[in-house]
N, C-alpha and C. Protein backbone atom coordinates (compact mmCIF):
# COMPACT_ATOMS: atom_id res chain seq x y z
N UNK A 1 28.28 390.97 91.79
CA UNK A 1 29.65 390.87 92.25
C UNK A 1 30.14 389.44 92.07
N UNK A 2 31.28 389.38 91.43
CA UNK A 2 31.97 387.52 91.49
C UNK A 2 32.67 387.43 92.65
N UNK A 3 33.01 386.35 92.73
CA UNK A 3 33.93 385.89 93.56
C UNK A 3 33.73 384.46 93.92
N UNK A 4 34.48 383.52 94.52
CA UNK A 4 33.90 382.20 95.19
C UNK A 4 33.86 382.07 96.46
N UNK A 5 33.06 381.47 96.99
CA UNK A 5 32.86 381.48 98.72
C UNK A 5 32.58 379.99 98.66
N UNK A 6 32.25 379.72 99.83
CA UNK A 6 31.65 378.18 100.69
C UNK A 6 31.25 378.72 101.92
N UNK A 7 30.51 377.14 102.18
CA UNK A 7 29.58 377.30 103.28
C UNK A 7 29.77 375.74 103.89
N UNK A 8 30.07 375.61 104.99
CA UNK A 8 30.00 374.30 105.47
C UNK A 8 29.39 374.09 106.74
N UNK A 9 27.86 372.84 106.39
CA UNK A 9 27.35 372.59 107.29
C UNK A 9 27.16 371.36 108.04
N UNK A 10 27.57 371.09 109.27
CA UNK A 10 27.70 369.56 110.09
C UNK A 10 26.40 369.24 109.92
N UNK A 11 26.35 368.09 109.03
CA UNK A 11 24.55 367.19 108.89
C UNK A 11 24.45 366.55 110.27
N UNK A 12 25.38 366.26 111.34
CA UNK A 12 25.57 364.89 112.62
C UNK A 12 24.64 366.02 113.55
N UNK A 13 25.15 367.53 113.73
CA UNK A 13 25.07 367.65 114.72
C UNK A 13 23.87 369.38 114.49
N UNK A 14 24.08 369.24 113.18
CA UNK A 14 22.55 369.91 112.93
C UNK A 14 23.62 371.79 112.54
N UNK A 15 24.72 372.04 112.70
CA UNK A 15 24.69 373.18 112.89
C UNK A 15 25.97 373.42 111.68
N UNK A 16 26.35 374.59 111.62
CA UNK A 16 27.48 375.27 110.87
C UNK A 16 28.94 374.50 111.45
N UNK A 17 29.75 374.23 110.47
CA UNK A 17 30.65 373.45 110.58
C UNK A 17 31.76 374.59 111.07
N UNK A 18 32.30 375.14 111.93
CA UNK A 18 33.05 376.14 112.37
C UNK A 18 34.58 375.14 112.63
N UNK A 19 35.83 376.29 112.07
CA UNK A 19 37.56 375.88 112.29
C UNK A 19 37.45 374.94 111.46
N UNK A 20 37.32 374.91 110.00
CA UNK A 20 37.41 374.04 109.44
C UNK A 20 38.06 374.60 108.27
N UNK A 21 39.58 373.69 107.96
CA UNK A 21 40.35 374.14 107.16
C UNK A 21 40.28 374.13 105.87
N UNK A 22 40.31 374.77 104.55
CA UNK A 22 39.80 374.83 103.36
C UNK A 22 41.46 375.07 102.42
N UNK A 23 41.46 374.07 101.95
CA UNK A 23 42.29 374.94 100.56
C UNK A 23 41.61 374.85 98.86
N UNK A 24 42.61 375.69 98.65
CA UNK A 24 42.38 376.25 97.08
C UNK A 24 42.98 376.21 96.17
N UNK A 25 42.92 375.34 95.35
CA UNK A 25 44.00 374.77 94.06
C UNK A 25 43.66 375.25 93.01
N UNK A 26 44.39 375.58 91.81
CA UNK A 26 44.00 375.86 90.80
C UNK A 26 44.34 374.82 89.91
N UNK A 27 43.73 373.92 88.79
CA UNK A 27 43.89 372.70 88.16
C UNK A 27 44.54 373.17 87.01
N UNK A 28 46.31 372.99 86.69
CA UNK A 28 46.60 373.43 85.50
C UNK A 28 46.46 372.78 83.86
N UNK A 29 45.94 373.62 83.06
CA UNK A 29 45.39 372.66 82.04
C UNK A 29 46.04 372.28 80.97
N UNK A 30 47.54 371.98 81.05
CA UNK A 30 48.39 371.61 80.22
C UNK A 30 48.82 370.20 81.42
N UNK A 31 48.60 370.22 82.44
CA UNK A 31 49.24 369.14 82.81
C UNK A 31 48.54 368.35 84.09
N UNK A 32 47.42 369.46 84.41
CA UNK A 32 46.35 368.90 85.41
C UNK A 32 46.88 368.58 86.92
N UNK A 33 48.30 369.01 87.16
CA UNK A 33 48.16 369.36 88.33
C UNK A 33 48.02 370.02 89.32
N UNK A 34 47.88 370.27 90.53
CA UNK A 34 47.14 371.03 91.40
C UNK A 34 48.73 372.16 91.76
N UNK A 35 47.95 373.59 91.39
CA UNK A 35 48.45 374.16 91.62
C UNK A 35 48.01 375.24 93.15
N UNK A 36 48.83 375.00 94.18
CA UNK A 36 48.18 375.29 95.56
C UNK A 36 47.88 377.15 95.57
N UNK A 37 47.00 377.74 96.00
CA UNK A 37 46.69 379.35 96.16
C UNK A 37 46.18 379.49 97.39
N UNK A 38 45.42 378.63 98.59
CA UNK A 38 45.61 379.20 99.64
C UNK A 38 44.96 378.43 100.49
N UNK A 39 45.15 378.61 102.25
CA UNK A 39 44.24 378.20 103.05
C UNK A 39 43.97 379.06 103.74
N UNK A 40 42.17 378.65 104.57
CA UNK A 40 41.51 379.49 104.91
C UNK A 40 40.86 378.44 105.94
N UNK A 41 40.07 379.01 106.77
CA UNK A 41 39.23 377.97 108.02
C UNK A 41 38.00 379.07 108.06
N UNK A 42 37.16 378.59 108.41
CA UNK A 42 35.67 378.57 108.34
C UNK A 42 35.72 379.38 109.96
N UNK A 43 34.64 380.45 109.64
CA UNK A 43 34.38 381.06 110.92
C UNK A 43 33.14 380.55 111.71
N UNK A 44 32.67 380.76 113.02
CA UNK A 44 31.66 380.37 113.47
C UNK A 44 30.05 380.19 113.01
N UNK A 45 30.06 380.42 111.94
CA UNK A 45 29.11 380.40 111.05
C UNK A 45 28.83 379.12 109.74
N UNK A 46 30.14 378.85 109.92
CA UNK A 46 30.59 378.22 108.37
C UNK A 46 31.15 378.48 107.20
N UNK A 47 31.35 379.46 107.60
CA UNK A 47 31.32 380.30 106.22
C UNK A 47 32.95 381.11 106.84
N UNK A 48 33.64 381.75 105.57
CA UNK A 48 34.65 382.38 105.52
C UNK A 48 34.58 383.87 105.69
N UNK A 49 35.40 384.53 106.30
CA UNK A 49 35.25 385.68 106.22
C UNK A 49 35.85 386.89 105.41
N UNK A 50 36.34 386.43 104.33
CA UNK A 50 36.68 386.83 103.17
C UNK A 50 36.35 385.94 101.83
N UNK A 51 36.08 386.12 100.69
CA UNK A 51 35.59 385.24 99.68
C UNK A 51 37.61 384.85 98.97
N UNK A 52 36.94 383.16 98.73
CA UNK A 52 38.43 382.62 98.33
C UNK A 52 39.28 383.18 97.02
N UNK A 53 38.23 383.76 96.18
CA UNK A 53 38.35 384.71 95.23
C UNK A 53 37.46 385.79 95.23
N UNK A 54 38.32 386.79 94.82
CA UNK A 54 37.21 387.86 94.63
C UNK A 54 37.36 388.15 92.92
N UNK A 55 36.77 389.35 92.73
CA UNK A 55 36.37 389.73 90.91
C UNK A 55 37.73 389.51 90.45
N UNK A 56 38.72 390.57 90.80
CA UNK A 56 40.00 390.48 89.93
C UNK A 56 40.74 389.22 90.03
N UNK A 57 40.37 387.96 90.60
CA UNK A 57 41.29 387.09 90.99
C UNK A 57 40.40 385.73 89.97
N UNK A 58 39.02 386.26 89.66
CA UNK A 58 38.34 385.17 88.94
C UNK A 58 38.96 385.25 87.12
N UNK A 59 39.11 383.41 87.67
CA UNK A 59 39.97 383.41 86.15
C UNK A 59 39.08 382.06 85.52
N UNK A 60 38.79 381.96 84.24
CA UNK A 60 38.20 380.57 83.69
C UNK A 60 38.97 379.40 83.76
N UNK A 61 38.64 378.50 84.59
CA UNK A 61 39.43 377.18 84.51
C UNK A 61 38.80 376.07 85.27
N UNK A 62 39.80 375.02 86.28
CA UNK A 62 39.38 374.05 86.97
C UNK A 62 40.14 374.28 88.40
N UNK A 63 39.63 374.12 88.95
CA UNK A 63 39.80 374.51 90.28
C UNK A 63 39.13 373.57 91.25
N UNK A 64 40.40 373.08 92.12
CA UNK A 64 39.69 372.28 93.50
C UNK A 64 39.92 372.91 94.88
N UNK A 65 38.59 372.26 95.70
CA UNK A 65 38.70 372.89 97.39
C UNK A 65 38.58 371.27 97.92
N UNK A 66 39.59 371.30 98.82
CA UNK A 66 39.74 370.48 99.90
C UNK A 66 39.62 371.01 100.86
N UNK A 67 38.43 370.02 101.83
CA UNK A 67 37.99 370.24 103.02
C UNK A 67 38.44 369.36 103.92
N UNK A 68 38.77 369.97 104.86
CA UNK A 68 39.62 368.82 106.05
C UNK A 68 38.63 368.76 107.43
N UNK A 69 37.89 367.98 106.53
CA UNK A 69 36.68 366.98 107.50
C UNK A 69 37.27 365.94 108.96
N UNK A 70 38.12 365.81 108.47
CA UNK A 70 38.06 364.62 109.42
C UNK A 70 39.02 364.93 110.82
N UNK A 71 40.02 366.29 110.48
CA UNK A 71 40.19 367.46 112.39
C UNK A 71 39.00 368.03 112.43
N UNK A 72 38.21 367.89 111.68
CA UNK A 72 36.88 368.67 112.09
C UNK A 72 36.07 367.77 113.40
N UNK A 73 35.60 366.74 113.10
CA UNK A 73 34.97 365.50 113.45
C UNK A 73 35.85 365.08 114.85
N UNK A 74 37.40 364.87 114.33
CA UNK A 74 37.69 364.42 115.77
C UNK A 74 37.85 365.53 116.79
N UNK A 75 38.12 366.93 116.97
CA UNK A 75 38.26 367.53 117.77
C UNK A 75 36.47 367.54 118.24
N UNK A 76 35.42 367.48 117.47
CA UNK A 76 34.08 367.10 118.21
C UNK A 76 34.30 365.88 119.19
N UNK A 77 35.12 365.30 119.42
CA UNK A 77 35.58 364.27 120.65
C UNK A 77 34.65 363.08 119.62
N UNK A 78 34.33 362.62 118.63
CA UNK A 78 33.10 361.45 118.31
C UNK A 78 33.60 360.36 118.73
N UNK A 79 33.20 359.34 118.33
CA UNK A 79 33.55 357.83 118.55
C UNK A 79 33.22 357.61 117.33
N UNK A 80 34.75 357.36 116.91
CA UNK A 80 34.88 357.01 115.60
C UNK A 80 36.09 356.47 114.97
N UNK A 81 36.44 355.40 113.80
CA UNK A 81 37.53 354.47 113.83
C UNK A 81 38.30 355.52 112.89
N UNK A 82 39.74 355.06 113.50
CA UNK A 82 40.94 355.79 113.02
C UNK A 82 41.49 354.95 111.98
N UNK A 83 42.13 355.47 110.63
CA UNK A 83 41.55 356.68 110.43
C UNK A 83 40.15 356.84 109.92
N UNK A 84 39.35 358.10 110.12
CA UNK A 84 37.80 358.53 109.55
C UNK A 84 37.91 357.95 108.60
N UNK A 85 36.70 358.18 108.19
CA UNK A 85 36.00 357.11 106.63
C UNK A 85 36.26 358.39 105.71
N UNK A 86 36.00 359.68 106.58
CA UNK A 86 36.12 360.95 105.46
C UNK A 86 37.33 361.96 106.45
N UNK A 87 38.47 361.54 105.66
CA UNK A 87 39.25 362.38 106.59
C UNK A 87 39.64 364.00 105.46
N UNK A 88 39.47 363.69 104.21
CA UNK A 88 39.16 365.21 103.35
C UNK A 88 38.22 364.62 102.54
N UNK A 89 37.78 366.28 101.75
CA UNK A 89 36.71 365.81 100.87
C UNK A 89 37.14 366.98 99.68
N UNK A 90 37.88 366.48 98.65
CA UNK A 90 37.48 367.05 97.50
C UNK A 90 36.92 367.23 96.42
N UNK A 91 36.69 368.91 96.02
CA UNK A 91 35.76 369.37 95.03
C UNK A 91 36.30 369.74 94.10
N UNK A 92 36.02 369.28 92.82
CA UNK A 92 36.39 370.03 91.39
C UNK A 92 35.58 370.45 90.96
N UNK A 93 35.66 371.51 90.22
CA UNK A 93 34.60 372.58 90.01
C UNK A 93 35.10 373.23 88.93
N UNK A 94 34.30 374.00 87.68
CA UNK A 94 35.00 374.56 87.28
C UNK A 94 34.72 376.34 87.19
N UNK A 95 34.85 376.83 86.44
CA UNK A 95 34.74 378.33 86.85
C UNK A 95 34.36 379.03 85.11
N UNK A 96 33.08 379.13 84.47
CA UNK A 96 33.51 379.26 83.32
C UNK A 96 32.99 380.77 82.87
N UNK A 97 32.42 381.70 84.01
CA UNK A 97 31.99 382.95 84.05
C UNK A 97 32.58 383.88 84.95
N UNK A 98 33.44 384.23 84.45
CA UNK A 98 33.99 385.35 85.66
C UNK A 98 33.39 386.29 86.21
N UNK A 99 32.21 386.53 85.75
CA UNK A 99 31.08 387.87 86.21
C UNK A 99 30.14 387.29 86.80
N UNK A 100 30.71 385.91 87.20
CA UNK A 100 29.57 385.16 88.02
C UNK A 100 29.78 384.82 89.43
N UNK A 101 28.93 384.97 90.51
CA UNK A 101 29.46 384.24 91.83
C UNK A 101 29.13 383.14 91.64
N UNK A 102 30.83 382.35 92.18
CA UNK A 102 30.35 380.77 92.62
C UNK A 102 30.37 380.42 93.89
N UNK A 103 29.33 379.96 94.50
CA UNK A 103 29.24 379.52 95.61
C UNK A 103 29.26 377.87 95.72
N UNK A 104 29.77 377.69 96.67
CA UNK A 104 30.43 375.57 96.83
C UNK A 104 29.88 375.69 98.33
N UNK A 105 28.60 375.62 98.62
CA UNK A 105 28.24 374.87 99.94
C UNK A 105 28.45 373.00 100.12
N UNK A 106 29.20 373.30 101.18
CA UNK A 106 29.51 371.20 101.16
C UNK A 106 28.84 371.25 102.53
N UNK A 107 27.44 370.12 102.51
CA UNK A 107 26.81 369.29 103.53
C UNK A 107 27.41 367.98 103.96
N UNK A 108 27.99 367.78 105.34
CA UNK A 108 28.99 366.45 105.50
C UNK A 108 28.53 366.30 107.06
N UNK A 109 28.73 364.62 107.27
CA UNK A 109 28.97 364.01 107.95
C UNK A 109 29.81 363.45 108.23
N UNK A 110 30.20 362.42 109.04
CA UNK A 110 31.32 361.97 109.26
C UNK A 110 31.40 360.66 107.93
N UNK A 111 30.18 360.66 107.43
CA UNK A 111 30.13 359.24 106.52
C UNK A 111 29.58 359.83 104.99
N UNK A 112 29.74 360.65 104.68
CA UNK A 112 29.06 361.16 103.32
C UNK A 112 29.32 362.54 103.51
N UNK A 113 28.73 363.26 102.01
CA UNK A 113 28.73 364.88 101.95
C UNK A 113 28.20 365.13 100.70
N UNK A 114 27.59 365.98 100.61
CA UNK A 114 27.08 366.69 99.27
C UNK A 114 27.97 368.13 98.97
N UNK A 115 27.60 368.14 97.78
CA UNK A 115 27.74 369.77 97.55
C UNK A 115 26.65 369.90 96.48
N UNK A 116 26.99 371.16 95.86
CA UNK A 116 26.32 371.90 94.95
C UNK A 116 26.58 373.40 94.30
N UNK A 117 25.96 373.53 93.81
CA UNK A 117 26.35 375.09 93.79
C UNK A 117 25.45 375.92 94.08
N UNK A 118 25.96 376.92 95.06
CA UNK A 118 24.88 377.72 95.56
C UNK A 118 24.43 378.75 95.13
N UNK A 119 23.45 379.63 95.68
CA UNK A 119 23.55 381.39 94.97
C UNK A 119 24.09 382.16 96.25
């Protein structure tokens, strides 16, 4: 089955990054700018409860997710200087198999983040 999902996990506090807002751009390739398709927030798990694409919606291109790290972090109450060091974090990615799932797990702190691609 295709589609794209994420997974977001708090490295600070050890657990699934839950209410955390996600959007979904599509990168147009005549002129490379961000064309907006949707937002979504992370359920108690980390994870979404619908995939950001599913089969009929997977198309070959460039595509970014912005993660809005840094209402994440301050509603955890932290002690931390305004503004965050990571107040979003975006991903470009591209998409070059439509019969493929892509998965974008992002690992973040308040000071760094990884991603990758998952299965």
């Amino acid at each position: 089955m295709s589609g794209l999902t994420t997974h977001i996990l708090d490295l600070t506090h050890g657990k699934p990054a839950a209410n955390v807002k996600v959007d979904l751009y599509v990168v147009t390739e005549a002129s490379g700018i961000l064309e907006y398709r949707k937002s979504v927030v992370t359920n108690d798990d980390g994870r979404l409860d619908t995939p950001l694409l599913v089969e009929d919606e997977m198309k070959v291109g460039e595509y970014e997710l912005v993660f809005y790290v840094g209402e994440y972090f301050r509603a955890k109450e932290m002690e931390l200087t305004e503004p965050h060091f990571l107040e979003r974090v975006p991903v470009r990615f591209c998409i070059s198999d439509v019969e493929a799932h892509y998965h974008v797990p992002l690992l973040v702190s308040p000071w760094g983040y990884q991603v990758y691609r998952g299965s």
